[in-house]
C-alpha atoms as a PDB file:
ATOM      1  CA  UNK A   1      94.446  82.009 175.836  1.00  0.00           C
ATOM      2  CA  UNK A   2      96.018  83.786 172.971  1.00  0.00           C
ATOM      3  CA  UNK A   3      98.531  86.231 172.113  1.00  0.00           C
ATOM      4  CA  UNK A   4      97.994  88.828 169.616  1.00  0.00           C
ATOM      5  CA  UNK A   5     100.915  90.689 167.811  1.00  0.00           C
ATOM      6  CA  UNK A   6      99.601  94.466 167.781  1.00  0.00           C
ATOM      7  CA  UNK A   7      96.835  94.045 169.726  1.00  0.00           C
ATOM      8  CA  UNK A   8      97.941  92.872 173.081  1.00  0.00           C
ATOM      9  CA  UNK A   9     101.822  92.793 173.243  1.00  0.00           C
ATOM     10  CA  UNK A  10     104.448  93.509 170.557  1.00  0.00           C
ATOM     11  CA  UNK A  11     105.859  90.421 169.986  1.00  0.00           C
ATOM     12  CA  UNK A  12     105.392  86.866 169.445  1.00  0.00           C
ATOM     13  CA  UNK A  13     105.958  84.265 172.001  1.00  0.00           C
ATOM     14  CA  UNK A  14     108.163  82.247 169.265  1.00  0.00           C
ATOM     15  CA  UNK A  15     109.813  85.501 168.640  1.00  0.00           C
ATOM     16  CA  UNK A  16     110.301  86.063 172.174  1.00  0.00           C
ATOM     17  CA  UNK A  17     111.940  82.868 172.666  1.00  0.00           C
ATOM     18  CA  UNK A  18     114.312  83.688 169.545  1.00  0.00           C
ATOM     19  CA  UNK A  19     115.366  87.390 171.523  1.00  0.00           C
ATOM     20  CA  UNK A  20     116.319  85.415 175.001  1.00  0.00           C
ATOM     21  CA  UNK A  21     118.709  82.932 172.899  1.00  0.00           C
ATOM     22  CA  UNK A  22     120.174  85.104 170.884  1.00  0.00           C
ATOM     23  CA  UNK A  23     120.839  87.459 173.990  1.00  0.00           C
ATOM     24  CA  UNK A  24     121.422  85.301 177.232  1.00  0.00           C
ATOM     25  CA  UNK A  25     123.721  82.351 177.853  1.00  0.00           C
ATOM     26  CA  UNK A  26     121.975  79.189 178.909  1.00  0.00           C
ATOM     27  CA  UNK A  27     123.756  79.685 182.007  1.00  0.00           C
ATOM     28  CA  UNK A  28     122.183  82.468 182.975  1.00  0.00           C
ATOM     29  CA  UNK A  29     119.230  82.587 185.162  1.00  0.00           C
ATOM     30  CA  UNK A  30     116.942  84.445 183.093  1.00  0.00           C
ATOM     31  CA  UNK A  31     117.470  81.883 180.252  1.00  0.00           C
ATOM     32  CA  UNK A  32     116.809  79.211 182.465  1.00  0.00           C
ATOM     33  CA  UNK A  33     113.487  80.723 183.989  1.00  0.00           C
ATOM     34  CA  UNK A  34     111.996  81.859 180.619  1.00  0.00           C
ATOM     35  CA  UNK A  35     113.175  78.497 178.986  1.00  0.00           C
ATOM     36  CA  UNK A  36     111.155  76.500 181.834  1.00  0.00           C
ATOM     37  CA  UNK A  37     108.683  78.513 180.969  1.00  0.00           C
ATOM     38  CA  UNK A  38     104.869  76.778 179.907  1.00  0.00           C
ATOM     39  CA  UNK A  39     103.709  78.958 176.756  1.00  0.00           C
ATOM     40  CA  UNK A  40     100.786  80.133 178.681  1.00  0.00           C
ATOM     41  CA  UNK A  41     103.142  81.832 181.512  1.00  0.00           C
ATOM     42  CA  UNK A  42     105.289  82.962 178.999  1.00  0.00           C
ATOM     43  CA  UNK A  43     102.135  84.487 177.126  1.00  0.00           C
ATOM     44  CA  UNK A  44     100.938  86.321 180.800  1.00  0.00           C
ATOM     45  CA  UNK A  45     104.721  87.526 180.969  1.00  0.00           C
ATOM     46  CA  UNK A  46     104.516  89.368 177.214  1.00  0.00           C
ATOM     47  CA  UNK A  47     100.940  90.750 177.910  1.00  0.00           C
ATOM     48  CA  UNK A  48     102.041  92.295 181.501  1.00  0.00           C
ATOM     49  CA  UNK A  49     105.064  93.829 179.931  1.00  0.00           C
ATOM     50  CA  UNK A  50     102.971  95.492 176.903  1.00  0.00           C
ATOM     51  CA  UNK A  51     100.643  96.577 179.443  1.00  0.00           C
ATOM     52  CA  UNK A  52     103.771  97.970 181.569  1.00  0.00           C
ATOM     53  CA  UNK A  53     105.478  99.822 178.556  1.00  0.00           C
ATOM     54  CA  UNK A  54     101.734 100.928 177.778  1.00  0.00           C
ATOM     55  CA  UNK A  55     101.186 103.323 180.853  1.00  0.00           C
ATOM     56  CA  UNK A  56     104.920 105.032 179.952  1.00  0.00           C
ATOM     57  CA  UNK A  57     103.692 108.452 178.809  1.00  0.00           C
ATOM     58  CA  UNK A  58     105.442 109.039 175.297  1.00  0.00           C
ATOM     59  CA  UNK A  59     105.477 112.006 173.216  1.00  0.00           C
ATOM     60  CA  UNK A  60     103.852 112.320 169.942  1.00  0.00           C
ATOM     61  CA  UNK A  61     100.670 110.520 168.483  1.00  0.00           C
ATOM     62  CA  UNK A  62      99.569 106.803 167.417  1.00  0.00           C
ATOM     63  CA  UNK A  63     100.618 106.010 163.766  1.00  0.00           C
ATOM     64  CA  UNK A  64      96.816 105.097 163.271  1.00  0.00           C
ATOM     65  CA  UNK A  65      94.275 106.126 165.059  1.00  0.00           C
ATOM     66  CA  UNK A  66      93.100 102.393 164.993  1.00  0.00           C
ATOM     67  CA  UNK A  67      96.116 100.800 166.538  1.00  0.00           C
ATOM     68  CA  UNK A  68      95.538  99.400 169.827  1.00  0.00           C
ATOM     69  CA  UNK A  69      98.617  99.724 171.151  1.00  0.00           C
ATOM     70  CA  UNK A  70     101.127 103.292 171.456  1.00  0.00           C
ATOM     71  CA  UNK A  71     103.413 101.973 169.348  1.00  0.00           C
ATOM     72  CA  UNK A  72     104.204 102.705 166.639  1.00  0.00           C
ATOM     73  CA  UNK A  73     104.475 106.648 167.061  1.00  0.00           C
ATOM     74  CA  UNK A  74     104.344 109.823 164.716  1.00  0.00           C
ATOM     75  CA  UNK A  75     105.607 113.217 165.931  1.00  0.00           C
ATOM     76  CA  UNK A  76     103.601 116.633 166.407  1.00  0.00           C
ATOM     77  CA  UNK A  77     105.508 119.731 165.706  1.00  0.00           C
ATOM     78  CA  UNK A  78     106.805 119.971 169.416  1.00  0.00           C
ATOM     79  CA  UNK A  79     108.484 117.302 169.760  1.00  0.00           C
ATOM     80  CA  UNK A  80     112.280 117.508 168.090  1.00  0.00           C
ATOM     81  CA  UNK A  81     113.260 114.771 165.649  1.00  0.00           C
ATOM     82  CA  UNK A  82     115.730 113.730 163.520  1.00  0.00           C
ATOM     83  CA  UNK A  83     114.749 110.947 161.242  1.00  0.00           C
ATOM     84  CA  UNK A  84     118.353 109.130 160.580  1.00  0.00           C
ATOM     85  CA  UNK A  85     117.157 105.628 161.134  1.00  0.00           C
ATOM     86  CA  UNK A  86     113.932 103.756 159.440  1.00  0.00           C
ATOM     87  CA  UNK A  87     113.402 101.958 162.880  1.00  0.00           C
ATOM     88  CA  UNK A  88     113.473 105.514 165.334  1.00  0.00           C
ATOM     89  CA  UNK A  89     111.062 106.315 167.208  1.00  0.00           C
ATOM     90  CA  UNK A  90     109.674 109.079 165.160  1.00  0.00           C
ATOM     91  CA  UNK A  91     110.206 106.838 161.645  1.00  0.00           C
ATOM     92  CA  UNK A  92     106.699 107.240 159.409  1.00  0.00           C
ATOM     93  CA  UNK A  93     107.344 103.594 158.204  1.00  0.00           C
ATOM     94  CA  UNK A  94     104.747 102.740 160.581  1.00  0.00           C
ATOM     95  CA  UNK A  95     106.342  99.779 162.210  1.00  0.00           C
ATOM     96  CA  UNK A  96     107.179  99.061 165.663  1.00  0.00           C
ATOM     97  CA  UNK A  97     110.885  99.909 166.856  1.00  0.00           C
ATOM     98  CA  UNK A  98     112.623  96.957 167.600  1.00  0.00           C
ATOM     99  CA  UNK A  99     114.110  98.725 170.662  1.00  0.00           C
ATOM    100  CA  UNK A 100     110.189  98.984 172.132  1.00  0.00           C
ATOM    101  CA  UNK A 101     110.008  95.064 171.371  1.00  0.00           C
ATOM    102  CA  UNK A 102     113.111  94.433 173.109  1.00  0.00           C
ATOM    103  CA  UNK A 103     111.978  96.684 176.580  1.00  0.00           C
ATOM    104  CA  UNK A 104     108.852  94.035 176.258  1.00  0.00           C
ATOM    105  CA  UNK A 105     110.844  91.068 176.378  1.00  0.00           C
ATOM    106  CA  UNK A 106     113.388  92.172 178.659  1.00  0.00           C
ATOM    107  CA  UNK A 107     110.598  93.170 181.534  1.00  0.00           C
ATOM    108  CA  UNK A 108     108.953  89.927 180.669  1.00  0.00           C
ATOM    109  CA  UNK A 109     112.428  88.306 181.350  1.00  0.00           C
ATOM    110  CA  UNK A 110     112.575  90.315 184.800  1.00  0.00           C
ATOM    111  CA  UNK A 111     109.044  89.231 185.806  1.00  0.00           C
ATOM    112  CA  UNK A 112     110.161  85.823 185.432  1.00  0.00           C
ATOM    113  CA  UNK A 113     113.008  85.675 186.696  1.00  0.00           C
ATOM    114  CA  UNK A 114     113.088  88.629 189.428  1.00  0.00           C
ATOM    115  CA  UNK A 115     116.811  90.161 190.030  1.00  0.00           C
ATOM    116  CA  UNK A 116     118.313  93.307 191.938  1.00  0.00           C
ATOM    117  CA  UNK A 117     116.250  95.478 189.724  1.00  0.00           C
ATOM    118  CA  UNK A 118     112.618  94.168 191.125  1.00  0.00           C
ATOM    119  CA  UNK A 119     114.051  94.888 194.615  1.00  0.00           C
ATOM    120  CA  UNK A 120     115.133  98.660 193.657  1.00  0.00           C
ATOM    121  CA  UNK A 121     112.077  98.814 191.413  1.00  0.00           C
ATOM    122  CA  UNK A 122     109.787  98.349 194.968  1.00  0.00           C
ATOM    123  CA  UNK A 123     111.621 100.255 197.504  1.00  0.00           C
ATOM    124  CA  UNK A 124     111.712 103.178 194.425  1.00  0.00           C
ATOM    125  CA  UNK A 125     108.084 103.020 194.274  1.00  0.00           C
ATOM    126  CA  UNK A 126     106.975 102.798 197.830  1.00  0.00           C
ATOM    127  CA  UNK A 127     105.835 105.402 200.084  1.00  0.00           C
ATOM    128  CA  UNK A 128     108.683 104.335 202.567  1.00  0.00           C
ATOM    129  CA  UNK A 129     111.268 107.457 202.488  1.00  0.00           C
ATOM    130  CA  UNK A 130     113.486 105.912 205.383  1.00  0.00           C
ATOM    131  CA  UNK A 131     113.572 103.492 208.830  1.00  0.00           C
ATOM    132  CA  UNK A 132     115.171 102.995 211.719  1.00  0.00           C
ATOM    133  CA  UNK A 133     116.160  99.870 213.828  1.00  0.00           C
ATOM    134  CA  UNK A 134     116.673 101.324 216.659  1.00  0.00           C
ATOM    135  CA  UNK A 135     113.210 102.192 218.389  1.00  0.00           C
ATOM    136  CA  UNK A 136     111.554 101.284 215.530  1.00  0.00           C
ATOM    137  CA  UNK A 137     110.759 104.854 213.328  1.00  0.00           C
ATOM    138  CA  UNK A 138     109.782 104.840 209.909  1.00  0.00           C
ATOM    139  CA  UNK A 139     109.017 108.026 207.900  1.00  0.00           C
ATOM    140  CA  UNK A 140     106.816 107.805 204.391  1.00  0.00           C
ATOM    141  CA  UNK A 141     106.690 109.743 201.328  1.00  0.00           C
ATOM    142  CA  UNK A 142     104.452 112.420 200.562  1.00  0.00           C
ATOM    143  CA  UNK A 143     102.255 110.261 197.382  1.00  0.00           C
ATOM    144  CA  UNK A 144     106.111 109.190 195.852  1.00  0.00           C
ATOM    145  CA  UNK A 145     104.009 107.961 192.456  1.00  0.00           C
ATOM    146  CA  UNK A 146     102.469 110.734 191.383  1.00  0.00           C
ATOM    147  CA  UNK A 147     105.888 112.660 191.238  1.00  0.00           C
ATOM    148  CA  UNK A 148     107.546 109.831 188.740  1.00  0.00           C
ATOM    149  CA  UNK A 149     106.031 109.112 185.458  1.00  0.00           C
ATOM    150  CA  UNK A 150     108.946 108.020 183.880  1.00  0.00           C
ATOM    151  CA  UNK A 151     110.273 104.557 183.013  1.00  0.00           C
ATOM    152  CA  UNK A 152     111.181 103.772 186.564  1.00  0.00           C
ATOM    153  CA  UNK A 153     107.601 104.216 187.551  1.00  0.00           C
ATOM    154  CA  UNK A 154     106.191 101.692 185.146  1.00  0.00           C
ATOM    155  CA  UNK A 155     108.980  98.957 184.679  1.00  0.00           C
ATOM    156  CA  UNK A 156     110.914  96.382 186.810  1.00  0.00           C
ATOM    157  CA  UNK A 157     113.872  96.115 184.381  1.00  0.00           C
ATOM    158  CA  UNK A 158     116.663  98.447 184.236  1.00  0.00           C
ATOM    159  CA  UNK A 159     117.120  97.122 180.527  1.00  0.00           C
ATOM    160  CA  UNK A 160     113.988  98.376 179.654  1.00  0.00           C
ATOM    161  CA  UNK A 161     114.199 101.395 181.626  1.00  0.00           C
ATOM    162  CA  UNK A 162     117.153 102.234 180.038  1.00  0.00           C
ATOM    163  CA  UNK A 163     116.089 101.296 176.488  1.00  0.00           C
ATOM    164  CA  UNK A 164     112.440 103.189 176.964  1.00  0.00           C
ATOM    165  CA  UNK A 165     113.918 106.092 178.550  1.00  0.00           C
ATOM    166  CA  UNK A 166     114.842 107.745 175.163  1.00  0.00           C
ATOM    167  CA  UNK A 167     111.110 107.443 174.131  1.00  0.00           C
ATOM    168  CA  UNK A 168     109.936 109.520 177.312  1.00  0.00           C
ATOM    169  CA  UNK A 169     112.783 111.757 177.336  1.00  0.00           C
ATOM    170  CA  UNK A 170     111.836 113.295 173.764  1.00  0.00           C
ATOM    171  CA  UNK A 171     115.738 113.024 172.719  1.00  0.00           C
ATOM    172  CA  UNK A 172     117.669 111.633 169.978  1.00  0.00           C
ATOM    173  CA  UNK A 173     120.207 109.140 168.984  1.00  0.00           C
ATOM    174  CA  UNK A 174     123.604 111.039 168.165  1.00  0.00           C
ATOM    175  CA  UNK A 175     126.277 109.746 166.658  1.00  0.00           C
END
Protein backbone atom coordinates (compact mmCIF):
# COMPACT_ATOMS: atom_id res chain seq x y z
CA UNK A 1 0.00 0.00 0.00
CA UNK A 2 0.79 3.59 -0.54
CA UNK A 3 -0.04 6.93 0.55
CA UNK A 4 -0.46 9.72 -1.76
CA UNK A 5 -0.17 13.46 -0.67
CA UNK A 6 -3.20 15.14 -2.67
CA UNK A 7 -4.63 12.30 -3.90
CA UNK A 8 -5.71 10.20 -1.02
CA UNK A 9 -5.07 12.10 2.31
CA UNK A 10 -3.42 15.48 2.99
CA UNK A 11 -0.50 14.62 4.60
CA UNK A 12 2.42 12.47 4.78
CA UNK A 13 2.81 9.67 7.14
CA UNK A 14 6.46 11.15 8.08
CA UNK A 15 4.73 14.41 8.38
CA UNK A 16 2.13 12.97 10.42
CA UNK A 17 4.48 11.55 12.78
CA UNK A 18 6.29 15.11 13.00
CA UNK A 19 2.45 16.83 14.00
CA UNK A 20 1.85 14.08 17.00
CA UNK A 21 5.48 15.00 18.52
CA UNK A 22 5.41 18.29 18.22
CA UNK A 23 1.78 18.31 19.78
CA UNK A 24 1.41 15.39 22.40
CA UNK A 25 3.61 14.40 25.32
CA UNK A 26 4.98 10.90 25.13
CA UNK A 27 2.94 10.34 28.05
CA UNK A 28 -0.04 10.69 26.57
CA UNK A 29 -2.05 7.95 25.18
CA UNK A 30 -2.51 9.11 21.80
CA UNK A 31 1.32 9.44 21.42
CA UNK A 32 1.77 6.14 22.61
CA UNK A 33 -0.92 4.46 20.25
CA UNK A 34 0.13 6.34 17.05
CA UNK A 35 3.90 5.81 18.00
CA UNK A 36 3.20 1.85 18.22
CA UNK A 37 1.82 2.31 15.25
CA UNK A 38 3.12 -0.16 11.95
CA UNK A 39 3.32 2.42 8.89
CA UNK A 40 0.69 0.51 7.15
CA UNK A 41 -1.98 1.16 10.13
CA UNK A 42 -0.83 4.45 10.39
CA UNK A 43 -1.32 4.83 6.47
CA UNK A 44 -5.26 3.22 6.88
CA UNK A 45 -5.60 5.85 9.83
CA UNK A 46 -4.60 9.07 7.35
CA UNK A 47 -6.70 7.65 4.40
CA UNK A 48 -9.97 7.11 6.75
CA UNK A 49 -9.57 10.56 8.12
CA UNK A 50 -9.24 12.26 4.47
CA UNK A 51 -12.09 10.24 3.55
CA UNK A 52 -13.94 11.52 6.89
CA UNK A 53 -13.08 15.32 6.37
CA UNK A 54 -14.07 14.49 2.60
CA UNK A 55 -17.93 13.92 3.12
CA UNK A 56 -17.97 17.46 5.38
CA UNK A 57 -20.00 19.61 2.98
CA UNK A 58 -17.87 22.93 2.54
CA UNK A 59 -18.74 26.01 0.83
CA UNK A 60 -17.16 27.25 -2.23
CA UNK A 61 -15.44 25.31 -5.19
CA UNK A 62 -12.17 23.03 -5.77
CA UNK A 63 -9.05 25.20 -6.54
CA UNK A 64 -8.72 22.92 -9.74
CA UNK A 65 -11.09 21.20 -11.20
CA UNK A 66 -8.47 18.29 -11.34
CA UNK A 67 -7.74 17.98 -7.68
CA UNK A 68 -8.91 14.90 -6.18
CA UNK A 69 -9.46 15.95 -3.03
CA UNK A 70 -11.88 19.31 -1.63
CA UNK A 71 -9.14 20.91 -0.47
CA UNK A 72 -7.80 23.36 -1.34
CA UNK A 73 -10.97 25.71 -1.83
CA UNK A 74 -11.85 28.98 -3.86
CA UNK A 75 -14.94 31.06 -2.99
CA UNK A 76 -18.14 31.86 -5.23
CA UNK A 77 -19.67 35.20 -4.72
CA UNK A 78 -22.00 33.88 -1.83
CA UNK A 79 -19.94 32.89 0.36
CA UNK A 80 -18.35 35.98 2.64
CA UNK A 81 -14.57 36.20 2.88
CA UNK A 82 -11.99 38.08 4.11
CA UNK A 83 -8.62 37.15 2.81
CA UNK A 84 -6.20 38.29 5.90
CA UNK A 85 -4.16 35.16 6.01
CA UNK A 86 -2.24 33.29 2.91
CA UNK A 87 -3.21 29.89 4.62
CA UNK A 88 -7.42 30.72 5.07
CA UNK A 89 -9.65 28.87 3.81
CA UNK A 90 -10.64 31.06 0.98
CA UNK A 91 -6.62 31.98 0.19
CA UNK A 92 -6.10 31.68 -3.95
CA UNK A 93 -2.49 30.45 -3.16
CA UNK A 94 -3.84 27.17 -3.93
CA UNK A 95 -2.40 25.22 -1.09
CA UNK A 96 -3.93 23.21 1.51
CA UNK A 97 -4.68 24.99 4.99
CA UNK A 98 -2.65 23.63 7.51
CA UNK A 99 -5.67 23.74 9.86
CA UNK A 100 -7.50 20.99 7.27
CA UNK A 101 -4.12 18.89 7.66
CA UNK A 102 -4.22 19.12 11.26
CA UNK A 103 -8.33 17.91 11.53
CA UNK A 104 -6.70 14.81 9.39
CA UNK A 105 -4.21 13.93 11.80
CA UNK A 106 -6.05 14.63 14.81
CA UNK A 107 -9.14 12.13 13.69
CA UNK A 108 -6.45 9.74 12.65
CA UNK A 109 -5.07 10.16 16.26
CA UNK A 110 -8.76 9.49 17.64
CA UNK A 111 -9.22 6.38 15.46
CA UNK A 112 -6.24 5.06 17.00
CA UNK A 113 -6.44 5.72 20.04
CA UNK A 114 -10.38 6.02 20.78
CA UNK A 115 -11.26 8.58 23.83
CA UNK A 116 -14.56 10.23 25.30
CA UNK A 117 -15.12 11.78 21.96
CA UNK A 118 -15.69 8.25 19.94
CA UNK A 119 -18.21 7.43 22.72
CA UNK A 120 -20.22 10.90 22.25
CA UNK A 121 -19.43 10.70 18.54
CA UNK A 122 -21.77 7.14 18.53
CA UNK A 123 -24.50 7.82 20.88
CA UNK A 124 -24.69 11.48 18.73
CA UNK A 125 -25.11 9.57 15.67
CA UNK A 126 -27.42 6.78 16.57
CA UNK A 127 -31.02 6.50 16.14
CA UNK A 128 -31.31 5.89 20.01
CA UNK A 129 -33.13 9.24 21.39
CA UNK A 130 -33.45 7.76 25.05
CA UNK A 131 -33.85 4.30 27.42
CA UNK A 132 -35.05 3.15 30.31
CA UNK A 133 -33.90 0.50 32.93
CA UNK A 134 -36.71 0.03 34.43
CA UNK A 135 -39.08 -2.24 32.21
CA UNK A 136 -36.86 -2.02 29.61
CA UNK A 137 -38.25 1.07 27.01
CA UNK A 138 -36.21 2.53 24.49
CA UNK A 139 -37.43 5.28 22.09
CA UNK A 140 -35.40 6.02 18.55
CA UNK A 141 -34.90 8.94 16.46
CA UNK A 142 -36.80 9.88 13.58
CA UNK A 143 -33.53 9.22 10.67
CA UNK A 144 -31.07 11.46 13.36
CA UNK A 145 -28.34 11.56 10.20
CA UNK A 146 -29.99 13.11 7.73
CA UNK A 147 -30.73 16.18 10.05
CA UNK A 148 -26.73 16.74 10.84
CA UNK A 149 -24.35 17.40 8.11
CA UNK A 150 -22.01 19.16 10.00
CA UNK A 151 -18.63 18.20 11.49
CA UNK A 152 -20.17 16.13 14.21
CA UNK A 153 -21.77 13.95 11.61
CA UNK A 154 -18.59 13.04 9.83
CA UNK A 155 -15.76 13.06 12.56
CA UNK A 156 -14.86 11.24 15.84
CA UNK A 157 -12.58 14.03 17.15
CA UNK A 158 -13.74 17.03 18.86
CA UNK A 159 -10.29 18.60 17.69
CA UNK A 160 -11.21 18.24 14.35
CA UNK A 161 -14.69 19.09 14.80
CA UNK A 162 -13.78 22.08 16.27
CA UNK A 163 -10.98 23.00 13.83
CA UNK A 164 -13.35 21.99 10.58
CA UNK A 165 -16.27 23.66 11.93
CA UNK A 166 -15.16 27.14 10.61
CA UNK A 167 -14.93 25.59 7.06
CA UNK A 168 -18.73 24.42 7.18
CA UNK A 169 -19.91 27.30 9.04
CA UNK A 170 -18.93 29.83 6.10
CA UNK A 171 -17.37 32.31 8.89
CA UNK A 172 -14.23 34.05 9.45
CA UNK A 173 -11.29 34.40 11.66
CA UNK A 174 -11.58 37.84 13.63
CA UNK A 175 -9.17 39.31 15.40
Amino acid sequence: MTITVGTDTYISIADADTFVAANYLTTEAKYIAWDALAEAAKEIYLKRATKAIEAIPVPGLKYDTDQALNFPRETTAFVPVRRYEYDYFYASSGEVPQAVIDAEVEEALEAASPSTDTTKFEANNSNLKSFSISKLSETYKDNAASKNSGTAMHLKSINAQTIMSRYVAGGFAVR
